[in-house]
Protein backbone atom coordinates (compact mmCIF):
# COMPACT_ATOMS: atom_id res chain seq x y z
CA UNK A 1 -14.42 -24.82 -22.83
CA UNK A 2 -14.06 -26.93 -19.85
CA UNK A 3 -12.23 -25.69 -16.36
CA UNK A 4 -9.98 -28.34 -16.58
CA UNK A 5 -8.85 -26.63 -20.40
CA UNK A 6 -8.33 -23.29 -18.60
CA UNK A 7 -6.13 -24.31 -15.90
CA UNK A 8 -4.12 -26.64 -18.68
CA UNK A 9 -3.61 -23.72 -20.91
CA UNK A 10 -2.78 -21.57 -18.27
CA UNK A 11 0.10 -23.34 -17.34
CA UNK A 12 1.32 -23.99 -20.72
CA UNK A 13 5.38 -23.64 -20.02
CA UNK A 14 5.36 -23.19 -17.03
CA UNK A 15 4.56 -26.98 -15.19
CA UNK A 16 6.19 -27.59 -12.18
CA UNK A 17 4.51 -29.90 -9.70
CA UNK A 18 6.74 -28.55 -6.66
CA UNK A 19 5.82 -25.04 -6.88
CA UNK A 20 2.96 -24.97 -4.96
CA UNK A 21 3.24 -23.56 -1.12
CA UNK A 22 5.27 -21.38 0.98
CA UNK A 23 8.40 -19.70 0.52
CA UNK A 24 10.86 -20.94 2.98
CA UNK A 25 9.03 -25.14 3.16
CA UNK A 26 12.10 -25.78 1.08
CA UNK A 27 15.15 -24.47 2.87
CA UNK A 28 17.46 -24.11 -0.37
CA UNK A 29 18.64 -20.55 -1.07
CA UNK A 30 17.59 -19.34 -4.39
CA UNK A 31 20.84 -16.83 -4.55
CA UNK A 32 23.30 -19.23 -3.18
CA UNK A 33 26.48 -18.76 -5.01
CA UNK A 34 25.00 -16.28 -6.96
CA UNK A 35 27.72 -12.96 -6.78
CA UNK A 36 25.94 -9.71 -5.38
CA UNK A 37 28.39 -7.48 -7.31
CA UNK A 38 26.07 -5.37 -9.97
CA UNK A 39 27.25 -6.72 -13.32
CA UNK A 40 29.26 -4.06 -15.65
CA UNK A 41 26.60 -2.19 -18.00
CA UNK A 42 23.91 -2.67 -15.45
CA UNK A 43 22.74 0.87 -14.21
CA UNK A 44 22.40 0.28 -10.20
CA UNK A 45 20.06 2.99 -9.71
CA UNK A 46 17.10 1.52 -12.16
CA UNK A 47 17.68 -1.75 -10.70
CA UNK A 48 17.27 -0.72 -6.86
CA UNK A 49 14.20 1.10 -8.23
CA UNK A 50 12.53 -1.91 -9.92
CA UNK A 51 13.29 -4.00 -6.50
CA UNK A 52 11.79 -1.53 -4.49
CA UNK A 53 8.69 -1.32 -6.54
CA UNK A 54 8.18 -4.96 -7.02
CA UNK A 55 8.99 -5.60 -3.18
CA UNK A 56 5.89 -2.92 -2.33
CA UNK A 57 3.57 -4.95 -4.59
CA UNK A 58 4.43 -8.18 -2.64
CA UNK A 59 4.53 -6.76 0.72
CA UNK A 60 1.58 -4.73 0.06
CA UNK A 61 -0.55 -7.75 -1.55
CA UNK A 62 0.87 -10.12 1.24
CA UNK A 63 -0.68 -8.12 4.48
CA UNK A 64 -3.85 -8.01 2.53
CA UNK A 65 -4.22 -11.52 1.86
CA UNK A 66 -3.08 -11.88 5.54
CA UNK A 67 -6.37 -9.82 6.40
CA UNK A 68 -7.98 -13.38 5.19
CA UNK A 69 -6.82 -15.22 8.31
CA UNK A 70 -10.10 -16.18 10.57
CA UNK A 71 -12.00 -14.12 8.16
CA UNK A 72 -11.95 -17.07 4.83
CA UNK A 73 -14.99 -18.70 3.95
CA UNK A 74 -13.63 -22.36 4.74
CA UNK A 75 -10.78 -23.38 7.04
CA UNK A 76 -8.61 -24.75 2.79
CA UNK A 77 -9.49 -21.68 1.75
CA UNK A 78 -7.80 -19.60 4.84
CA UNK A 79 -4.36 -21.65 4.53
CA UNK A 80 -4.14 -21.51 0.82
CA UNK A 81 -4.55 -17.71 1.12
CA UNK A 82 -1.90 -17.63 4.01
CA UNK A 83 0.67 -19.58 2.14
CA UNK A 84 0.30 -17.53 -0.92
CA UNK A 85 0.93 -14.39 0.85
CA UNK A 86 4.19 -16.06 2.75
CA UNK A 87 5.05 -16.73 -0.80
CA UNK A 88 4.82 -12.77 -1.80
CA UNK A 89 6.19 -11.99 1.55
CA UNK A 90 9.33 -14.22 0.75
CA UNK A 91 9.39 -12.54 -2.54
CA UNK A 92 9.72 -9.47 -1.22
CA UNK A 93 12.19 -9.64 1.43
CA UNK A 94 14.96 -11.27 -1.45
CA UNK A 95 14.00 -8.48 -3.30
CA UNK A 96 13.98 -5.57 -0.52
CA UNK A 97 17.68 -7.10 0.34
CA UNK A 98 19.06 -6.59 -3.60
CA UNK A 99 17.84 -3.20 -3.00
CA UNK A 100 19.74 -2.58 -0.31
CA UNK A 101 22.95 -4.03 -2.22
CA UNK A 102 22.49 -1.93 -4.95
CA UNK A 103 21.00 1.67 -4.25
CA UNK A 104 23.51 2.38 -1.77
CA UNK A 105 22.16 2.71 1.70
CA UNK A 106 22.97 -1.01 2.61
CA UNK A 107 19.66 -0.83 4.76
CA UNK A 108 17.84 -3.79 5.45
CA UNK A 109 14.44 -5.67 4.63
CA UNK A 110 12.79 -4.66 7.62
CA UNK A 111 13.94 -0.98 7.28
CA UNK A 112 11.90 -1.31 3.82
CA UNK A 113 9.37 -2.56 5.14
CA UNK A 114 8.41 -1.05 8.31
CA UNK A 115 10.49 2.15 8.22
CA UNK A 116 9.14 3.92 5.20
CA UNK A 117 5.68 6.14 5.42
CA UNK A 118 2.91 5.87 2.35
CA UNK A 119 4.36 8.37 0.04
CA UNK A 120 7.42 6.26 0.19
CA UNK A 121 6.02 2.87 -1.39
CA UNK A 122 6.05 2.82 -4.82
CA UNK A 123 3.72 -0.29 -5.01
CA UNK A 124 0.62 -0.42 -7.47
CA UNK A 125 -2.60 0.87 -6.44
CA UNK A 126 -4.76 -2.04 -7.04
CA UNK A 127 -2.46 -4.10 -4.42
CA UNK A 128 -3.32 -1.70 -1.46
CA UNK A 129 -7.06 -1.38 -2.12
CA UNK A 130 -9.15 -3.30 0.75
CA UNK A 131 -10.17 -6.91 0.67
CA UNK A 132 -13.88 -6.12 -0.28
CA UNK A 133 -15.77 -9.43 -0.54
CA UNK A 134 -14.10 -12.93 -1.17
CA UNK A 135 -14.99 -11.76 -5.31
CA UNK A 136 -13.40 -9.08 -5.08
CA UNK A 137 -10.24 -10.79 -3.14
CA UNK A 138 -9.80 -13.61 -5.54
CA UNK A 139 -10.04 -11.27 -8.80
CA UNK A 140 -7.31 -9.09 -7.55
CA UNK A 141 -4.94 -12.33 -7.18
CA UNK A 142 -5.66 -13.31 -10.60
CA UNK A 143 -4.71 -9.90 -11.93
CA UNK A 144 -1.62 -9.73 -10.11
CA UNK A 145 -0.72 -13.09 -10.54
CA UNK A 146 -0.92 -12.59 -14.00
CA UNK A 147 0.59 -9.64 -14.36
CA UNK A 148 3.76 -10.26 -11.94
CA UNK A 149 4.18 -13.68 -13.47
CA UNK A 150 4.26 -12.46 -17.04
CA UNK A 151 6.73 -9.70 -15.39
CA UNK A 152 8.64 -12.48 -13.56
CA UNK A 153 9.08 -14.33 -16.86
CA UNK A 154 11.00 -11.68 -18.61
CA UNK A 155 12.67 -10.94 -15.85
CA UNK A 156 14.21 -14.42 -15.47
CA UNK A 157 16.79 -13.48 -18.28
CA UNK A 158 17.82 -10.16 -16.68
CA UNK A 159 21.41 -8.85 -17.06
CA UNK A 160 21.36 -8.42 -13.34
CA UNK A 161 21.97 -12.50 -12.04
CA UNK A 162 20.11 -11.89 -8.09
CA UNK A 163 17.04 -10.55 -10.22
CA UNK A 164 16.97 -13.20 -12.18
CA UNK A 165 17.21 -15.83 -9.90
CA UNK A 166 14.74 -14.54 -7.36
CA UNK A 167 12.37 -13.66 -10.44
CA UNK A 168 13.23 -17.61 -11.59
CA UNK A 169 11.98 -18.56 -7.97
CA UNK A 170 9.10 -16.15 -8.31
CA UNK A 171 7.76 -17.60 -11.48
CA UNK A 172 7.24 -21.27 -10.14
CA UNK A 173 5.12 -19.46 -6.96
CA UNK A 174 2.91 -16.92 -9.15
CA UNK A 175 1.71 -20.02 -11.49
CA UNK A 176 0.04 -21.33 -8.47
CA UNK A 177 -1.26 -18.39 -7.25
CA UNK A 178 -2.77 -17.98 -10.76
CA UNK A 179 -3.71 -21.05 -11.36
CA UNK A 180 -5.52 -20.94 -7.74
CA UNK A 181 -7.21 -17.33 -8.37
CA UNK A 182 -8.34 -18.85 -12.10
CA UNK A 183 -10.61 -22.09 -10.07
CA UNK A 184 -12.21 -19.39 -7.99
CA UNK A 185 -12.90 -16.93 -10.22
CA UNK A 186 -14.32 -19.89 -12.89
CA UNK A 187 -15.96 -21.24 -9.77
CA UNK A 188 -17.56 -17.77 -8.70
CA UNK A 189 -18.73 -16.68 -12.32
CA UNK A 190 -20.06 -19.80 -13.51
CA UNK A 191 -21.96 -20.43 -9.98
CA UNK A 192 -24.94 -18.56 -8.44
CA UNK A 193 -27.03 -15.66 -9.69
CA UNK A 194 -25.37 -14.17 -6.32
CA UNK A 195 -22.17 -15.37 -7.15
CA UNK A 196 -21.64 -14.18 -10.81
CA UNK A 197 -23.49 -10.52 -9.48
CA UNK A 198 -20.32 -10.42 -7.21
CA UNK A 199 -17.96 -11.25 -9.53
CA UNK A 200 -19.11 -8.71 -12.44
CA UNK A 201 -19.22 -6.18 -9.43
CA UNK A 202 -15.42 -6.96 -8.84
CA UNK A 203 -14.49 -6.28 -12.31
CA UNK A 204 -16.05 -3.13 -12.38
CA UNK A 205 -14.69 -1.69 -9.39
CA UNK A 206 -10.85 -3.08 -10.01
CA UNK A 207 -10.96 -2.32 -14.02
CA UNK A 208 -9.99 1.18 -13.70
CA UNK A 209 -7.11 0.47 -12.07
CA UNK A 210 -5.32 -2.25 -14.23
CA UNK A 211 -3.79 0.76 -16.66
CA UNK A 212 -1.25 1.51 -13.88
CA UNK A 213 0.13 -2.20 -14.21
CA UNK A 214 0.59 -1.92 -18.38
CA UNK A 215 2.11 1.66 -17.67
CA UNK A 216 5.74 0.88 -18.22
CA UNK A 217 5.80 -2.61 -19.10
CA UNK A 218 5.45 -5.25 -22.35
CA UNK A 219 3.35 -7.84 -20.88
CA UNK A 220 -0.59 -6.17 -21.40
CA UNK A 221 -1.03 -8.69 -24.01
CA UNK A 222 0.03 -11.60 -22.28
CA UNK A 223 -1.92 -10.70 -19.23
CA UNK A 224 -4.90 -9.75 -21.22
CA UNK A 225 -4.88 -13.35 -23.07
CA UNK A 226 -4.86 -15.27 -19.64
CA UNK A 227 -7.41 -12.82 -18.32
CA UNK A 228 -9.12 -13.02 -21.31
CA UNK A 229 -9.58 -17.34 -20.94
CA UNK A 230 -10.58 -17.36 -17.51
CA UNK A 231 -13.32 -14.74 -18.10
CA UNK A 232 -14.44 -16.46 -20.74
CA UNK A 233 -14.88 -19.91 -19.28
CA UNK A 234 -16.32 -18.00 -15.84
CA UNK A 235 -19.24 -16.01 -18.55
CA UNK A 236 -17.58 -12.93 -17.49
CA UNK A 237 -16.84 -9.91 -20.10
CA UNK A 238 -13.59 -8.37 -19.77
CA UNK A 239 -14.37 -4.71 -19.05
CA UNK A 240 -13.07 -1.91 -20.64
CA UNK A 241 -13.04 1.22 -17.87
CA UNK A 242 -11.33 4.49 -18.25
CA UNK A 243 -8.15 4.75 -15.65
CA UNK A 244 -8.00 6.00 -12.69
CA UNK A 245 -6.14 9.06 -11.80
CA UNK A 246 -2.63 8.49 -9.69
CA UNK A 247 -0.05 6.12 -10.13
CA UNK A 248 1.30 4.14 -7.23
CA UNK A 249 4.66 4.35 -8.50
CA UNK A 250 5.18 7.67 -8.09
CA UNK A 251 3.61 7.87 -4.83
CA UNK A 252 0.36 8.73 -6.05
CA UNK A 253 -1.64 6.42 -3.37
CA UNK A 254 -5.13 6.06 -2.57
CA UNK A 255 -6.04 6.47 1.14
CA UNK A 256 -5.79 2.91 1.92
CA UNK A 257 -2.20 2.62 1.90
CA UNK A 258 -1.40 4.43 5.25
CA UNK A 259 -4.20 2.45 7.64
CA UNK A 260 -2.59 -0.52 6.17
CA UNK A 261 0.93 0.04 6.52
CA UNK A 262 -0.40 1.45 10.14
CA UNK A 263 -0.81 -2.01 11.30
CA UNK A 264 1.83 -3.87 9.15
CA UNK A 265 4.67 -1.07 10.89
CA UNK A 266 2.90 -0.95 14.48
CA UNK A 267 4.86 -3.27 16.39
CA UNK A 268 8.10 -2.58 14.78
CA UNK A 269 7.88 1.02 15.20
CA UNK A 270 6.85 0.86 19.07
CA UNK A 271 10.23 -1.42 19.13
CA UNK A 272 12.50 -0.28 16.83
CA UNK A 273 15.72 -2.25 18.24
CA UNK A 274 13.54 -5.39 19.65
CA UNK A 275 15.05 -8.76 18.71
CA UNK A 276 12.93 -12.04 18.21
């Protein structure tokens, strides 16, 4: 199978030639006119919990791929990196700010994001491990470009009409992403001795922790199948590692979280009513 077939399949339904860069490069609100109210039948509680969590993973992912700047093999390689985290960064403030509508504090995105400790976040584990080497970088953004979009996809059709229009937005941003993780990870594989070593050391180290993203969610088979074609054209098995113990979303963290959110927080908690 050619790399040109994997990319193809992988964006089987979901082609859309705009959705390639930054949140924010288009200036049109995804919720405009969209009414905040919670919809009748829709419990408020699960749905502020689900925003929360999938605001952790984006915030979480985007400060690591923001570790990338000055530090990315090639100048392309250090923008393309930077613009998809902007895009998980936008992702997460629309999704931080339903929160806030619906669990009943009315706080804000930045109290979400930079007034919370560790044990707080409810983000995946996998997101908050560090960058490792650019292998180990690019796997992780296929995984969780995979997994978020097939997420995203269901989620486009939720009762709940501000989830489903910022998971609508969402989906046109995470086929990038994955189709930009799938051309390195073919590209790393299918390379160098050196390269594939790297790669197959990747998978090993992230495998055990993919179980947490299949925990409470229908999508392992869809993730698995587009895992499953980019391995295969990168002559890559798809492990099979017993999990981890812990579980991100339920505060069970590994001790990478806190240095991270350390840094993310540090300016905003030395000013906490600073203006910009």
């Amino acid at each position: 199978m050619s790399d040109d077939h994997v990319y193809l399949a992988l964006a089987e339904g979901h082609d859309d030639g705009d959705a390639r860069w930054a949140f924010g490069t288009g200036f049109e609100d995804p919720l405009h006119g969209v009414d905040t109210a919670v919809p009748e039948g829709v419990d408020a509680a699960r749905l502020a919990a689900e925003c929360l969590a999938l605001g952790d993973d984006a915030l979480v992912q985007a400060q690591r791929l923001a570790e990338w700047v000055t530090r990315a093999p090639e100048l392309e390689e250090e923008v393309a990196l930077a613009n998809i985290g902007l895009d998980l960064l936008g992702q997460a403030r629309l999704l931080y700010a339903r929160c806030g509508q619906t669990d009943g504090t009315g706080r804000t995105e930045d109290a979400y994001a930079y007034f919370r400790d560790a044990g707080d976040f409810r983000n995946v584990c996998l997101a908050e491990l560090p960058n490792g080497d650019f292998a180990f970088s690019v796997l992780r953004l296929l995984v969780l470009a995979c997994w978020r979009l097939a997420h995203f996809t269901a989620l486009a059709a939720a009762p709940d009409p501000v989830l489903a229009a910022i998971a609508a937005k969402g989906v046109k941003e995470l086929t990038y992403h994955r189709q930009y993780a799938a051309e390195w990870v073919v590209r790393l594989g299918d390379g160098t001795e050196e390269s594939h070593a790297r790669m197959l050391a990747a998978l090993e180290s992230q495998a055990p922790y993919w179980e947490e993203l299949f925990a409470a969610e229908d999508v392992r088979d869809a993730v698995l199948g587009d895992l499953r074609k980019v391995l295969d054209a990168a002559g890559l098995p798809l492990p099979s590692t017993a999990p981890l113990p812990g579980h991100g979303r339920h505060g069970g963290h590994t001790e990478h979280l806190a240095p991270l959110l350390a840094e993310l927080q540090s300016v905003a908690r030395a000013h906490p009513e600073a203006t910009w």
